[in-house]
N, C-alpha and C. Protein backbone atom coordinates (compact mmCIF):
# COMPACT_ATOMS: atom_id res chain seq x y z
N UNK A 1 -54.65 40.24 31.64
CA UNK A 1 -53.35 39.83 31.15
C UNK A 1 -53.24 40.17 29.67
N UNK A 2 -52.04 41.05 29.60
CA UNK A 2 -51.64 41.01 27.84
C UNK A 2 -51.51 40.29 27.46
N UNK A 3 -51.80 39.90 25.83
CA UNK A 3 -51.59 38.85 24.68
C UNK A 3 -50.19 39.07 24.44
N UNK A 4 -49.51 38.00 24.14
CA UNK A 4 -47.47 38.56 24.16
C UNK A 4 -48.09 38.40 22.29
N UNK A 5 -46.88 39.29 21.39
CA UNK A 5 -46.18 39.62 20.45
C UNK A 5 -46.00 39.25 20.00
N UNK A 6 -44.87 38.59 19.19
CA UNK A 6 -43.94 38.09 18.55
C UNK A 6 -43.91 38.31 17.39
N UNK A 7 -42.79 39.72 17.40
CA UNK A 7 -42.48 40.52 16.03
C UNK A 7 -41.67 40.31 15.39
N UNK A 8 -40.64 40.01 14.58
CA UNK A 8 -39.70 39.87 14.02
C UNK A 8 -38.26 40.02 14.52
N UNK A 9 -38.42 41.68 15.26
CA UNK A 9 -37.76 42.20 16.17
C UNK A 9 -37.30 41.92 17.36
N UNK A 10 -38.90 41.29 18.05
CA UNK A 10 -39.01 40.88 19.22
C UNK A 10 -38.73 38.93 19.76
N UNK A 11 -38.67 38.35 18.30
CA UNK A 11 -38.67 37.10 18.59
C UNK A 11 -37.01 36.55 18.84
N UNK A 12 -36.75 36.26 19.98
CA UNK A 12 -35.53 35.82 20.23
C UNK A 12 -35.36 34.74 19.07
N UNK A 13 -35.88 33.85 19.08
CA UNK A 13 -35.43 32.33 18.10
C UNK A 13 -35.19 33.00 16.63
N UNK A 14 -36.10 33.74 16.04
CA UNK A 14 -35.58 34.74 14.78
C UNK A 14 -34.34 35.26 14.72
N UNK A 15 -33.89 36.12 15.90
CA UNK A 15 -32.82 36.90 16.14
C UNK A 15 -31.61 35.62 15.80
N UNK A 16 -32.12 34.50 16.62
CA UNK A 16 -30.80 33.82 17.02
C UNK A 16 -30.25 33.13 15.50
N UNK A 17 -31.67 33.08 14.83
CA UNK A 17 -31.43 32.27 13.40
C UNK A 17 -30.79 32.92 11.92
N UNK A 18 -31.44 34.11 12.55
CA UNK A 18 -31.00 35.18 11.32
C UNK A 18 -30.10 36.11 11.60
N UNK A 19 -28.66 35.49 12.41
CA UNK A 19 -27.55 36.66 12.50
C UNK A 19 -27.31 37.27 11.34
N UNK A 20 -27.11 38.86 11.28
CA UNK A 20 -26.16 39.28 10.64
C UNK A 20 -24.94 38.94 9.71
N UNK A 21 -24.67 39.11 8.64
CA UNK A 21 -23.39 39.15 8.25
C UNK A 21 -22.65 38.98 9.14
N UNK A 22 -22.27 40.30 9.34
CA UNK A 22 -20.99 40.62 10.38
C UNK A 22 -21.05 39.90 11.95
N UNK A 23 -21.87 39.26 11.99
CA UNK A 23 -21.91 38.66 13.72
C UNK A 23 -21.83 37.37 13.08
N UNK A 24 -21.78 36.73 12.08
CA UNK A 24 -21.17 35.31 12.24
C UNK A 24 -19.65 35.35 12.13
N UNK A 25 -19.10 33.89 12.36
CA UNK A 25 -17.80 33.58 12.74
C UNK A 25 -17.35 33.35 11.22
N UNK A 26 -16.24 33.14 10.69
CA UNK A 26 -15.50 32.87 10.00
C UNK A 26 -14.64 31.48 10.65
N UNK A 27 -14.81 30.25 9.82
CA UNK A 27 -13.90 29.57 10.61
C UNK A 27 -12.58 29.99 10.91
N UNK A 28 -12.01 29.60 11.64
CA UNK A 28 -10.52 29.65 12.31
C UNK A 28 -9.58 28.75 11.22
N UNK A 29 -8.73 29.39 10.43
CA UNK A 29 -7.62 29.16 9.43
C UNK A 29 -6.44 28.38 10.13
N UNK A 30 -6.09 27.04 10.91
CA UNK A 30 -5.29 26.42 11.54
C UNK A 30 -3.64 27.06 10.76
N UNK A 31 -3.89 27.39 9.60
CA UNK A 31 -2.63 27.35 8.68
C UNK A 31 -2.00 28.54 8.52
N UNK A 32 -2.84 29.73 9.07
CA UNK A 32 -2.75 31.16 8.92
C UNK A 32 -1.36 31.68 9.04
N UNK A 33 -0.56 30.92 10.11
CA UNK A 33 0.45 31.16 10.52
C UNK A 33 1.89 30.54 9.59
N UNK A 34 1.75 29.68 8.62
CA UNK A 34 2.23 29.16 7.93
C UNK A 34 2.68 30.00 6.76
N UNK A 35 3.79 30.37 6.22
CA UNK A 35 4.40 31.45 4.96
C UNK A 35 3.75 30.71 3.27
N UNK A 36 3.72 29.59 3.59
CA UNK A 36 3.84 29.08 1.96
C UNK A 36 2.07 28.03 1.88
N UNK A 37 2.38 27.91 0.60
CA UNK A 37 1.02 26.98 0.42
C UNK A 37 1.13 25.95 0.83
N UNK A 38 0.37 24.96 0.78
CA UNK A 38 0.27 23.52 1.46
C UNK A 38 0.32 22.90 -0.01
N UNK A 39 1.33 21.66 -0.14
CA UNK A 39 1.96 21.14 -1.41
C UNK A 39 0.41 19.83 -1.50
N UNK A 40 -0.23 19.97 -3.09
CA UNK A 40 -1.55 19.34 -2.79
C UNK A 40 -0.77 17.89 -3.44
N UNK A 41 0.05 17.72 -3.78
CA UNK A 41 0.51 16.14 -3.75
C UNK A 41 0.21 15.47 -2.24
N UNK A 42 0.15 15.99 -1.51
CA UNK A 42 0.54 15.59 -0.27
C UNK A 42 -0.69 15.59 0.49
N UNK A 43 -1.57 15.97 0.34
CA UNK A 43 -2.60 16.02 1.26
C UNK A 43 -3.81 15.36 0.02
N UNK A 44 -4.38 14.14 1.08
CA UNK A 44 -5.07 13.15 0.70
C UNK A 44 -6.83 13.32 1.30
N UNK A 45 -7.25 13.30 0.38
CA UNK A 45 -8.77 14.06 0.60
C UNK A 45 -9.78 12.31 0.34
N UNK A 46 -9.19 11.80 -0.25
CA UNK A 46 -10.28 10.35 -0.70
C UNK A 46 -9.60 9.76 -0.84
N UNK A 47 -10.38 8.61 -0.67
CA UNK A 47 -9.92 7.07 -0.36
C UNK A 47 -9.97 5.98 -1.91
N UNK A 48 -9.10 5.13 -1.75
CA UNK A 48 -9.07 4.77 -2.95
C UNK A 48 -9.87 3.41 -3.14
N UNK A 49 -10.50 2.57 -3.73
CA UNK A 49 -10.90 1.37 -3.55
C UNK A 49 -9.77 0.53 -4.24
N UNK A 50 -9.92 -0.86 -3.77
CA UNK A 50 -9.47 -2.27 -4.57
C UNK A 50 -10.06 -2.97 -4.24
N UNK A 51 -10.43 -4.22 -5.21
CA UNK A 51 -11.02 -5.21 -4.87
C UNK A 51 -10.16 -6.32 -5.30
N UNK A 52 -10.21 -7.04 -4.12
CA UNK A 52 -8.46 -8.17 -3.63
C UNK A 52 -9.82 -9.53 -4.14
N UNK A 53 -8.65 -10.38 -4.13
CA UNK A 53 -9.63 -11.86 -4.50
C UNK A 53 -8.41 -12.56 -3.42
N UNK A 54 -8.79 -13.06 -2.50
CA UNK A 54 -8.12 -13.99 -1.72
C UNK A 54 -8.55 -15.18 -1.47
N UNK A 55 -7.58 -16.28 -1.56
CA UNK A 55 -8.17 -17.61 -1.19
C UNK A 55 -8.83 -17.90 -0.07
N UNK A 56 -9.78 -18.24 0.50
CA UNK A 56 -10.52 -18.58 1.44
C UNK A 56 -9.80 -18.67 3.13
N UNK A 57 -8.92 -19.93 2.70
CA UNK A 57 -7.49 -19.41 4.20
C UNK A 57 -6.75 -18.97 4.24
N UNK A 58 -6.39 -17.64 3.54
CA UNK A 58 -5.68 -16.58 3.44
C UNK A 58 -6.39 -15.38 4.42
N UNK A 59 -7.65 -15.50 3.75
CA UNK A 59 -8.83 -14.54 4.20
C UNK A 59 -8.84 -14.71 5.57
N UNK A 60 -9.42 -16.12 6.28
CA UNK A 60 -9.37 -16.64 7.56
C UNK A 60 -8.35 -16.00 8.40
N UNK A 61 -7.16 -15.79 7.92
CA UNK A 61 -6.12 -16.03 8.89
C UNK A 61 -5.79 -14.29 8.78
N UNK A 62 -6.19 -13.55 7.98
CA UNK A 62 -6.00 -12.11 7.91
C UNK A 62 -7.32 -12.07 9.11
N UNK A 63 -8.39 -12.35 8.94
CA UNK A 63 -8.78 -12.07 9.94
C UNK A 63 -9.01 -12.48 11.07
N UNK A 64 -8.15 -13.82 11.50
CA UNK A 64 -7.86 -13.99 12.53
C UNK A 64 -6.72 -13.15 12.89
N UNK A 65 -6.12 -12.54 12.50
CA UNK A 65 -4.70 -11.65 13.12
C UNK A 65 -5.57 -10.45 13.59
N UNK A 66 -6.40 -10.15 12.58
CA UNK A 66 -7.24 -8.45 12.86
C UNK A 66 -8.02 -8.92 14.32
N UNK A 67 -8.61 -9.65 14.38
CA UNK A 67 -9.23 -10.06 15.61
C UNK A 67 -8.34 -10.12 16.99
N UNK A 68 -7.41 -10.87 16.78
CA UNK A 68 -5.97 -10.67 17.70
C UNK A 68 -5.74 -9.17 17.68
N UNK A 69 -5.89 -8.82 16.82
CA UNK A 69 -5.07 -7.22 17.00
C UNK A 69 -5.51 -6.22 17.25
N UNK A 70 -7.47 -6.25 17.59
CA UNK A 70 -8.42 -5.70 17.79
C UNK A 70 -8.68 -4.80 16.86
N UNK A 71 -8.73 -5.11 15.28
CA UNK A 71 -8.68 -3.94 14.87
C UNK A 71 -9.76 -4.98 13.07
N UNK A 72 -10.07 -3.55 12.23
CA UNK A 72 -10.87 -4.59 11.55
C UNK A 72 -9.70 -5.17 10.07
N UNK A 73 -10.66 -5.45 9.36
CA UNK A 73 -9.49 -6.36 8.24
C UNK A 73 -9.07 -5.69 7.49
N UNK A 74 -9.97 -4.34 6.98
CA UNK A 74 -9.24 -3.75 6.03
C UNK A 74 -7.94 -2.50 7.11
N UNK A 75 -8.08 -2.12 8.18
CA UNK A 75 -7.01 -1.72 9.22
C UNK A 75 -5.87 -2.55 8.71
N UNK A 76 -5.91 -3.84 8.58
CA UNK A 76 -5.01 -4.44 9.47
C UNK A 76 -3.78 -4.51 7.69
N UNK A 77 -5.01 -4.82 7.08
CA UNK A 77 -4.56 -4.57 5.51
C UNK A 77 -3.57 -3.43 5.12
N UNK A 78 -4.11 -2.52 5.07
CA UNK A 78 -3.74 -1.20 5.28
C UNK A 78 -2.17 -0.97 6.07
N UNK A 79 -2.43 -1.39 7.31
CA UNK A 79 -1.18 -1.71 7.72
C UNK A 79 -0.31 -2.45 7.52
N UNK A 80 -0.25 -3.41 6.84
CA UNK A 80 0.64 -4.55 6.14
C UNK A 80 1.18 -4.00 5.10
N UNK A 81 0.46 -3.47 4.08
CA UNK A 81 1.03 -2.71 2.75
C UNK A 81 1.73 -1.25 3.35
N UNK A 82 1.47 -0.85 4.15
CA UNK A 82 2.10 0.68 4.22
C UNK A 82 3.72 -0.08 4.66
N UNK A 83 3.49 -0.75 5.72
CA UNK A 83 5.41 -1.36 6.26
C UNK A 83 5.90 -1.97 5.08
N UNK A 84 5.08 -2.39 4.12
CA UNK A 84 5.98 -3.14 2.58
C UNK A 84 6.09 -1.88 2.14
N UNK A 85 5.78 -1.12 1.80
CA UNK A 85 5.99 0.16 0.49
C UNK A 85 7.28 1.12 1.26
N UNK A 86 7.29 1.24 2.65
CA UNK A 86 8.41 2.11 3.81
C UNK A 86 9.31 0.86 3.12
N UNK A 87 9.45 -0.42 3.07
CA UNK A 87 10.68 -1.06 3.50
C UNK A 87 11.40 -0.82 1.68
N UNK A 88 10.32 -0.88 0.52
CA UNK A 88 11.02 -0.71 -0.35
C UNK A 88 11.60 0.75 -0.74
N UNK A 89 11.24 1.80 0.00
CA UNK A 89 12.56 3.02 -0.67
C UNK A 89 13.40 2.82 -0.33
């Protein structure tokens, strides 16, 4: 029985690791089809922090609603301030 190889050439797992330039992908541009730039006011990349001080049964009862609502506290937060900020324009 022959001793097997494994040349550089010959090693599949090499081959598979060290494509070519030209044989990898380029991701796929979702926007390609779009004429104009994407306005960067508008597109939100990070999250902002605050740190709230709430009275103790304030707290309770926010997260008793999030619990009712299956969802967690800062969700539910989140959602409370976005319907106040829509109702004031």
């Amino acid at each position: 029985m022959q001793k097997k190889t494994f040349k550089d050439e010959f090693n599949p797992a090499l081959q598979f690791i060290s494509a070519s330039e030209n044989e990898q992908k380029e991701p796929e541009n979702i926007f390609a089809d779009i004429p104009m730039k994407r306005n960067p006011l508008y597109i939100e990349t990070k999250s902002k922090r605050v740190q709230l001080l709430l009275q103790p049964s304030l707290h309770g009862k926010l997260k008793d609603m999030a619990k009712q609502q299956e969802t967690s506290l800062n969700d539910l937060i989140h959602t409370i301030l976005e319907k106040t900020t829509q109702k004031v324009k």
